[in-house]
N, C-alpha and C. Protein backbone atom coordinates (compact mmCIF):
# COMPACT_ATOMS: atom_id res chain seq x y z
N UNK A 1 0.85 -1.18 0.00
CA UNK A 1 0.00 0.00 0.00
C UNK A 1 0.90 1.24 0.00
N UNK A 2 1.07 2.02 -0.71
CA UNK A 2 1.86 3.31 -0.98
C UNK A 2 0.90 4.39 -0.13
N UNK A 3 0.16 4.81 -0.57
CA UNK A 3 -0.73 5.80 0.42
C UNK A 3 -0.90 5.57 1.97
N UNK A 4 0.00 6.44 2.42
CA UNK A 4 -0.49 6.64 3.86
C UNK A 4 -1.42 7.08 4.56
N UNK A 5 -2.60 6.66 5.10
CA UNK A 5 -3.41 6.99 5.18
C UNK A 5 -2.96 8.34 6.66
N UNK A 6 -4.08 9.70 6.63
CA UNK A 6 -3.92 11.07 7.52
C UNK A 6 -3.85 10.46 8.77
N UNK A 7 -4.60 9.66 9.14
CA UNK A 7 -4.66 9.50 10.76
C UNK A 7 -4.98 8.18 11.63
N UNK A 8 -3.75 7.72 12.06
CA UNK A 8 -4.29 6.56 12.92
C UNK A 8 -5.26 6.72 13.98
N UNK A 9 -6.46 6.42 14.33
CA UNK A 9 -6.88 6.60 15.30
C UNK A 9 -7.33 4.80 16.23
N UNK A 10 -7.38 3.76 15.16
CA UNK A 10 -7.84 2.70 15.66
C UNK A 10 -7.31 1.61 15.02
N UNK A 11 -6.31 0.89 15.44
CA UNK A 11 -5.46 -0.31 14.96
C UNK A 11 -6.60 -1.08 13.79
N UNK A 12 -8.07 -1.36 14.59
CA UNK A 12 -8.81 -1.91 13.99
C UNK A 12 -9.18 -1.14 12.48
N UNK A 13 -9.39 -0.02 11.78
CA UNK A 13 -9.08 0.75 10.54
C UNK A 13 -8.66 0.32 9.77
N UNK A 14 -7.00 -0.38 9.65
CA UNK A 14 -6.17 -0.77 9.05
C UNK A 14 -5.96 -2.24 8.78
N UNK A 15 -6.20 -2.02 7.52
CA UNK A 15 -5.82 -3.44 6.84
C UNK A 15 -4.82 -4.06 6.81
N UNK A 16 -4.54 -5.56 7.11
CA UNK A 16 -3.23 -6.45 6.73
C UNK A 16 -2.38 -5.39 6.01
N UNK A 17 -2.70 -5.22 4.91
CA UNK A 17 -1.92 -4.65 3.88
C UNK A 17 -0.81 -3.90 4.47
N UNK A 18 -1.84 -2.69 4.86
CA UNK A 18 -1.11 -1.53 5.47
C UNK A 18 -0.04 -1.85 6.98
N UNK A 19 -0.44 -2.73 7.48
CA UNK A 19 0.21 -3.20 8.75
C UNK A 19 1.47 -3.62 8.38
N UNK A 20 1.43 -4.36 7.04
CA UNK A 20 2.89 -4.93 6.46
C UNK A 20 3.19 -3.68 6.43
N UNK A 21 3.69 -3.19 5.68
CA UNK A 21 3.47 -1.77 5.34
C UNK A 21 4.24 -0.94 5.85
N UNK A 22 3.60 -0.50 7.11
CA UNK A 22 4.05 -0.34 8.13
C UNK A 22 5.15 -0.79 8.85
N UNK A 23 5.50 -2.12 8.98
CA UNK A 23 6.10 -2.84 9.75
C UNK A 23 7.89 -2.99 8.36
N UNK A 24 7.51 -2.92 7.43
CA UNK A 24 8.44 -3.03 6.88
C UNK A 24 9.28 -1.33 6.62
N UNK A 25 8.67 -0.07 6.54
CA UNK A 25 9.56 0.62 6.34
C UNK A 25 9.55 1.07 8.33
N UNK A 26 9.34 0.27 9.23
CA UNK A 26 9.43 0.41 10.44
C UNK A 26 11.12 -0.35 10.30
N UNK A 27 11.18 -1.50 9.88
CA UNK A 27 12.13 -2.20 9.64
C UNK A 27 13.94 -1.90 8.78
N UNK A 28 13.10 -1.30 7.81
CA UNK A 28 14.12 -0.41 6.99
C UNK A 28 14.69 0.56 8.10
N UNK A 29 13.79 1.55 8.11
CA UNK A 29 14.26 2.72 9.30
C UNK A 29 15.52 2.21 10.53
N UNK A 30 15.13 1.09 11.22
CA UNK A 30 15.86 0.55 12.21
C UNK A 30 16.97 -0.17 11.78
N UNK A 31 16.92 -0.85 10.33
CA UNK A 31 17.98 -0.98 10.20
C UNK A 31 19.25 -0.05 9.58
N UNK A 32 18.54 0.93 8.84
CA UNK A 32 19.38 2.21 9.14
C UNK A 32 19.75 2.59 9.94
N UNK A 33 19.11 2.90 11.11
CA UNK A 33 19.91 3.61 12.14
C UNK A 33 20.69 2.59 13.36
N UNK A 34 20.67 1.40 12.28
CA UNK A 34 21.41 0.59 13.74
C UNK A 34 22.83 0.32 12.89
N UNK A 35 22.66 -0.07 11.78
CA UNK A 35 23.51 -0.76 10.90
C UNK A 35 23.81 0.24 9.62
N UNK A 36 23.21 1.05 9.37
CA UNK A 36 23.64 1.67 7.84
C UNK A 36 23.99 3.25 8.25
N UNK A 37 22.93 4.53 8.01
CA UNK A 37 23.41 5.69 8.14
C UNK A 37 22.18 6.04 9.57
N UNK A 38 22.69 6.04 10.24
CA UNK A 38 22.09 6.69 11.76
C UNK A 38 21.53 8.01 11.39
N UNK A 39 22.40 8.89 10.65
CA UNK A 39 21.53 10.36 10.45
C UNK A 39 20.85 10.38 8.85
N UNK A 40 20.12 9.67 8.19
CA UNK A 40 19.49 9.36 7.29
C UNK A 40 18.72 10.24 7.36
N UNK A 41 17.77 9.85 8.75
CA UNK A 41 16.21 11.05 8.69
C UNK A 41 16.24 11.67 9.84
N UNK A 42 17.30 12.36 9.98
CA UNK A 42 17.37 13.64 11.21
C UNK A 42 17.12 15.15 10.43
N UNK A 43 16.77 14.93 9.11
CA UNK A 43 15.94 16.38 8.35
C UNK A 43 15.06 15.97 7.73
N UNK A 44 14.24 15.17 8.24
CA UNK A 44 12.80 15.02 8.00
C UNK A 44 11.42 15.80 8.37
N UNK A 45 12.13 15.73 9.84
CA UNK A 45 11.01 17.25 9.72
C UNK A 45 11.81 18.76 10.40
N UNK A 46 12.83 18.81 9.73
CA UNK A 46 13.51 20.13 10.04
C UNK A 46 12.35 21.45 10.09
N UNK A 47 11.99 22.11 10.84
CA UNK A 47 11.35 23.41 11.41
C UNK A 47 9.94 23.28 11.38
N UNK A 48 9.42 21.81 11.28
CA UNK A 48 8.32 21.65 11.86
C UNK A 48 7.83 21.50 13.14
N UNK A 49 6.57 21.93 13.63
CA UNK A 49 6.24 22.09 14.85
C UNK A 49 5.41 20.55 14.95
N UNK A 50 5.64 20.15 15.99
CA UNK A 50 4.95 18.47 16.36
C UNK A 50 3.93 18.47 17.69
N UNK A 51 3.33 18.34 17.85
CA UNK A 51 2.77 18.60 18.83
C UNK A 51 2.23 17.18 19.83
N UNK A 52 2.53 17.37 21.26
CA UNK A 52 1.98 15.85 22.23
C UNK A 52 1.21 16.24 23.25
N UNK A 53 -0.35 15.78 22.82
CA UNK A 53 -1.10 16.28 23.84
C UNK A 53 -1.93 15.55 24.56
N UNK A 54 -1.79 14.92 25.72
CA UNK A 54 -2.08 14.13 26.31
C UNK A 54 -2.89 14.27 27.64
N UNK A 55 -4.34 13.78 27.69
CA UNK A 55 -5.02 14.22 28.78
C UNK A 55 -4.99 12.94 29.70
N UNK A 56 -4.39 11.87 29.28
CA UNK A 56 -4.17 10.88 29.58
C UNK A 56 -2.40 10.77 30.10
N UNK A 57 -2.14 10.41 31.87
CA UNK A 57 -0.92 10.59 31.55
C UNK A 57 -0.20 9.16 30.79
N UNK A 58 1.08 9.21 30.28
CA UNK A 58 1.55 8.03 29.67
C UNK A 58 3.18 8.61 29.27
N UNK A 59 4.08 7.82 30.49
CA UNK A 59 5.32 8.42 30.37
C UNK A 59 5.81 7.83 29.15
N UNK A 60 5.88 6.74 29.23
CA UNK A 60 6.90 5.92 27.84
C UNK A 60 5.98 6.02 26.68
N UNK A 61 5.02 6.52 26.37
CA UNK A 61 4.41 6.84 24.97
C UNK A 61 4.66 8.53 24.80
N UNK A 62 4.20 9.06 25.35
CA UNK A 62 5.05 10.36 25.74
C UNK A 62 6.79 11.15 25.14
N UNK A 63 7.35 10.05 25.97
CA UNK A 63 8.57 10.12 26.12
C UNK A 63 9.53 9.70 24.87
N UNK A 64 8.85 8.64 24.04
CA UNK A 64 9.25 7.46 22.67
C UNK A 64 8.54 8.60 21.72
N UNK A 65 7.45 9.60 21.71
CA UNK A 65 7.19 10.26 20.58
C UNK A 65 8.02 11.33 20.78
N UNK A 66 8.19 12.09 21.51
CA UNK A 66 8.76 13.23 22.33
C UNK A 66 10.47 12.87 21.61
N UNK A 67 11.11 11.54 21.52
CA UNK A 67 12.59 11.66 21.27
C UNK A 67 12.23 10.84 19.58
N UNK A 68 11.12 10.53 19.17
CA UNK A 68 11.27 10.24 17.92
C UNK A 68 11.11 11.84 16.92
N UNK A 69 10.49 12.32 17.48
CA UNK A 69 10.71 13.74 17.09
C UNK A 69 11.67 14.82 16.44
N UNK A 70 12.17 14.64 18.16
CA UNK A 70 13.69 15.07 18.21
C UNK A 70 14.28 14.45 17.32
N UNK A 71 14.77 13.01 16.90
CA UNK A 71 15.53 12.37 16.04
C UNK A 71 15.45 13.02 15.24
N UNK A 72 14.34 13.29 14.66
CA UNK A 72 13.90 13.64 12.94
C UNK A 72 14.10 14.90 12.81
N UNK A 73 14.47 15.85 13.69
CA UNK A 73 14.75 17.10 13.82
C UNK A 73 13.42 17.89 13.59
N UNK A 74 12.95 18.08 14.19
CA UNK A 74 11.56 19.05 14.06
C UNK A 74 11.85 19.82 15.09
N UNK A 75 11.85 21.00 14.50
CA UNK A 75 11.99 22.30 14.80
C UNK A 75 11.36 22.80 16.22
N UNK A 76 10.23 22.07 16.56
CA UNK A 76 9.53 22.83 17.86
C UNK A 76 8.64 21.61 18.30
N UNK A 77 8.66 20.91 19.17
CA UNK A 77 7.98 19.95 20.22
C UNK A 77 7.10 20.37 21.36
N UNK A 78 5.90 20.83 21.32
CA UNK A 78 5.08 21.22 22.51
C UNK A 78 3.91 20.29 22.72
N UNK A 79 3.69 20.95 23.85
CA UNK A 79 2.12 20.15 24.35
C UNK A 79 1.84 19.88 25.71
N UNK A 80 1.95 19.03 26.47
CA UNK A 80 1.41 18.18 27.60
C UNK A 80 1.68 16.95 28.43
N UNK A 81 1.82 16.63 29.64
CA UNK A 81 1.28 15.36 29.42
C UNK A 81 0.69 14.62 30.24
N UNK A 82 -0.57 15.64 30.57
CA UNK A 82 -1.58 14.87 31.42
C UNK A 82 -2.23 16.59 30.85
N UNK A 83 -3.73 16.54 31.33
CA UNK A 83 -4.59 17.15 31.40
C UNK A 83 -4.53 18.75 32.49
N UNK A 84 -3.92 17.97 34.01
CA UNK A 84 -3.23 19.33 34.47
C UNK A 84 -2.53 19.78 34.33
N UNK A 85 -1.50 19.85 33.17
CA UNK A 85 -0.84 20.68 32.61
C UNK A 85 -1.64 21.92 31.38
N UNK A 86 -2.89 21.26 31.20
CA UNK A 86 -3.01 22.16 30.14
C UNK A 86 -4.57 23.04 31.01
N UNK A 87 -5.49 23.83 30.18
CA UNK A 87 -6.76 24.11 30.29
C UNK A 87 -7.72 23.47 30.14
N UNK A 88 -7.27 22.37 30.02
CA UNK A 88 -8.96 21.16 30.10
C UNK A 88 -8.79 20.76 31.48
N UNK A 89 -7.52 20.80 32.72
CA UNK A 89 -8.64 20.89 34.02
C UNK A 89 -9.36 22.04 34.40
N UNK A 90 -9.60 23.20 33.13
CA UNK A 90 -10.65 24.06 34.02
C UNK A 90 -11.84 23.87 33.18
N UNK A 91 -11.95 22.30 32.22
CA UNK A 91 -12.81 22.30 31.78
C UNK A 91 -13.07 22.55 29.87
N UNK A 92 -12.00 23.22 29.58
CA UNK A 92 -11.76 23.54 27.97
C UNK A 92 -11.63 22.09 27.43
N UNK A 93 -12.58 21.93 26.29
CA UNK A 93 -12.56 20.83 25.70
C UNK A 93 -11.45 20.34 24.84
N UNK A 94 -11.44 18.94 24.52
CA UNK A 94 -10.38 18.15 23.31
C UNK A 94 -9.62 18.91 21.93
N UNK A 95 -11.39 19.72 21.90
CA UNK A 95 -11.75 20.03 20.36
C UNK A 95 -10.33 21.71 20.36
N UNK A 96 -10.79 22.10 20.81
CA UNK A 96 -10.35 23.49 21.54
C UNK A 96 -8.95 23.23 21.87
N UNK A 97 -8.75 22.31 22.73
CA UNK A 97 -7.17 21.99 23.06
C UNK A 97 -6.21 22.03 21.30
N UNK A 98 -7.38 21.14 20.77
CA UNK A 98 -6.63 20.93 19.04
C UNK A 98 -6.55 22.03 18.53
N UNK A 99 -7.11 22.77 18.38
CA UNK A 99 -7.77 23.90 17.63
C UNK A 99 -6.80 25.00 17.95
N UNK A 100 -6.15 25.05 19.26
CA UNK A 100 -5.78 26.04 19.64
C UNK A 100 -4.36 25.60 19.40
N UNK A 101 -3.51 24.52 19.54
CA UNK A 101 -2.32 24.01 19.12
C UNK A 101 -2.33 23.84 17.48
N UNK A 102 -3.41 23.67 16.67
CA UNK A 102 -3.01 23.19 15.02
C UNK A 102 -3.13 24.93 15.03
N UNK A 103 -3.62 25.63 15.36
CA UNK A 103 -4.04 27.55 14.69
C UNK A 103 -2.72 28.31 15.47
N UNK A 104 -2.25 27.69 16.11
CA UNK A 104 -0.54 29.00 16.76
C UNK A 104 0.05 28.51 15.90
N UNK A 105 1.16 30.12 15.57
CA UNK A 105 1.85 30.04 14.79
C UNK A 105 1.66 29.94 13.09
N UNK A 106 2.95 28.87 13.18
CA UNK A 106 2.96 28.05 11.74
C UNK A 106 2.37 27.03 11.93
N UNK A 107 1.29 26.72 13.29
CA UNK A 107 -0.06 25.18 12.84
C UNK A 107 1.41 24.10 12.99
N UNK A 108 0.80 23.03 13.44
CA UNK A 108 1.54 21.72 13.62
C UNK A 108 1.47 20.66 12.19
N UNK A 109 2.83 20.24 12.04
CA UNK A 109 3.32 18.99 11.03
C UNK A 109 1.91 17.37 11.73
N UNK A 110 2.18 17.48 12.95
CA UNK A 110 1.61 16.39 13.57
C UNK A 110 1.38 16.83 14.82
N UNK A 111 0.65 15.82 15.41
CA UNK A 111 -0.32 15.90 17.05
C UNK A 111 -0.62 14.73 17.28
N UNK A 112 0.36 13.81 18.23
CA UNK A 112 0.26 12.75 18.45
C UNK A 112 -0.60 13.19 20.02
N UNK A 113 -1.64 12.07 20.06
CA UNK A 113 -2.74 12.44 21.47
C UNK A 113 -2.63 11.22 22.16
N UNK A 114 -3.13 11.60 23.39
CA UNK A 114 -3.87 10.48 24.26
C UNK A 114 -5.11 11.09 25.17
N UNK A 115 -6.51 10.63 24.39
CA UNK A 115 -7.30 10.68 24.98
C UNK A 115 -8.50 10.06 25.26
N UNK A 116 -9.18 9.94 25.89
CA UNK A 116 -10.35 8.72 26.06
C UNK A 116 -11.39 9.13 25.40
N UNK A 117 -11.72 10.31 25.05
CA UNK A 117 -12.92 10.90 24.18
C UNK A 117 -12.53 10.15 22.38
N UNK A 118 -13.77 8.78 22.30
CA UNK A 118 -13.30 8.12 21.06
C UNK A 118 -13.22 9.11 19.51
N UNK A 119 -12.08 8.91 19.01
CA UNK A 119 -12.84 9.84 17.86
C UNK A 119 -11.75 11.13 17.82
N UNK A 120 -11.43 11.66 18.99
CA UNK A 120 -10.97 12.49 19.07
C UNK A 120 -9.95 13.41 18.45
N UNK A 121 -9.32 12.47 17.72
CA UNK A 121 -7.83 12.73 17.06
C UNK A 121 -8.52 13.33 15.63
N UNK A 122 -10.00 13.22 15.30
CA UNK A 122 -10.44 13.70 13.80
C UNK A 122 -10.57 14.44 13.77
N UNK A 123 -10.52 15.63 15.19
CA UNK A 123 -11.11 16.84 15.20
C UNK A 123 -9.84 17.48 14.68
N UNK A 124 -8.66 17.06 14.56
CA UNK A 124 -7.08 17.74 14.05
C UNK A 124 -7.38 17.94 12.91
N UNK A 125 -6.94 19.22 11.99
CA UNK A 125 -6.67 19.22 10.22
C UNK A 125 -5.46 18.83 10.07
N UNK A 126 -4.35 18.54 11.20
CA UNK A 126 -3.37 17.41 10.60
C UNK A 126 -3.16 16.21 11.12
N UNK A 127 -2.22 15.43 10.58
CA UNK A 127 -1.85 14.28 11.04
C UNK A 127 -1.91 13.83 12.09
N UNK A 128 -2.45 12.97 12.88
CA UNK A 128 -2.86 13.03 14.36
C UNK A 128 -2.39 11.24 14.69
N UNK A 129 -2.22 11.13 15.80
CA UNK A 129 -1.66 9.66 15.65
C UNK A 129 -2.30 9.69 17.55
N UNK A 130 -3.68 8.44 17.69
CA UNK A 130 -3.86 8.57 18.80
C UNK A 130 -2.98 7.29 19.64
N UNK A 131 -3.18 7.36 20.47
CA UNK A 131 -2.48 6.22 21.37
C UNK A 131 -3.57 4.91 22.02
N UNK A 132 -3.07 4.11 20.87
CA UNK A 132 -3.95 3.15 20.94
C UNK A 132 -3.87 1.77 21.40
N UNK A 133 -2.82 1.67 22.40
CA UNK A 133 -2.60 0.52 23.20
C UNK A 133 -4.01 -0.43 23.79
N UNK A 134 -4.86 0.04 24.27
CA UNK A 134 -6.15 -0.42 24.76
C UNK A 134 -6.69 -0.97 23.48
N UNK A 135 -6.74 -0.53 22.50
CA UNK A 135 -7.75 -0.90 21.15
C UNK A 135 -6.38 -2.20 20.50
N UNK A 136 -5.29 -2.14 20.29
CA UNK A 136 -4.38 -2.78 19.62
C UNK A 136 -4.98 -4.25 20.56
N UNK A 137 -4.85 -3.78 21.99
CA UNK A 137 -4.84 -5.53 22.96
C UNK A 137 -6.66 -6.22 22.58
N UNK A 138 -7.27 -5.16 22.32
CA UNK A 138 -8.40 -5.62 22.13
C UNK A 138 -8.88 -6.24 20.72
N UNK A 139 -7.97 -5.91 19.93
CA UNK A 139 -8.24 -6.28 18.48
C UNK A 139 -7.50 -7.73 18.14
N UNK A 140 -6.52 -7.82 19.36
CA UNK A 140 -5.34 -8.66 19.00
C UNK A 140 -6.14 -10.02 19.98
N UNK A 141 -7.42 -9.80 20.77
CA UNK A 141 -7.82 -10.99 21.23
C UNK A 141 -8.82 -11.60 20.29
N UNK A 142 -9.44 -10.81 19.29
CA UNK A 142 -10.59 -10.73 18.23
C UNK A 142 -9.81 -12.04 17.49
């Protein structure tokens, strides 16, 4: 499958196809940076803004997007990572949290989330990648 599809939001979405797919230029990538050229894709996203917004806390999903980022060189990394860090504990919604991170500035390359409101990641006009550990274990007992 050549087309990447805009937005993961549910393991279940994605076809075999795409999972290979996936898993193979996951594969390439790692073996570049273990065995071939390490700085291959450290200007991939040179002066893009990435954004991690998480109302959900989650250190090692967090932390693994937060330095895959960095790798790729993107220009500006903001966000969160729990809910009391931002204005949705006084109540400001998902939608709004997005809205207000994709509209500053130069707008975000990506917005990787974690949140329990299903759906949520569609309200982004970019690339949004939710955190879908709960749905992956649930699809993987199906």
């Amino acid at each position: 499958m050549d087309k990447l599809v805009r937005s993961v939001i549910c393991v279940s979405d994605l076809d075999m196809d795409y999972i290979t797919d996936i898993c193979e230029r996951a594969v390439y990538v790692y073996r570049e940076l273990r065995e071939g050229n390490p700085r291959k894709f450290v200007n991939y996203l040179t002066g893009e803004k990435c954004d991690l917004i998480f109302s959900q806390e989650s250190t090692r999903t967090y932390s693994s997007f937060e330095d895959a980022f960095s790798m790729l060189g993107a220009g500006s990394i903001v966000g969160f990572r729990s809910a009391g860090e931002s204005s949705m504990q006084k109540g400001e919604s998902i939608y709004h949290t997005v809205d207000t991170f994709v509209g500053q500035g130069s707008g975000s390359r990506f917005i990787v989330m974690r949140h329990a409101a299903e759906g949520s990641a569609k309200w982004a006009r970019v690339s949004a990648f939710r955190s879908f550990a709960k749905k992956v274990r649930e699809y993987a007992k199906e």
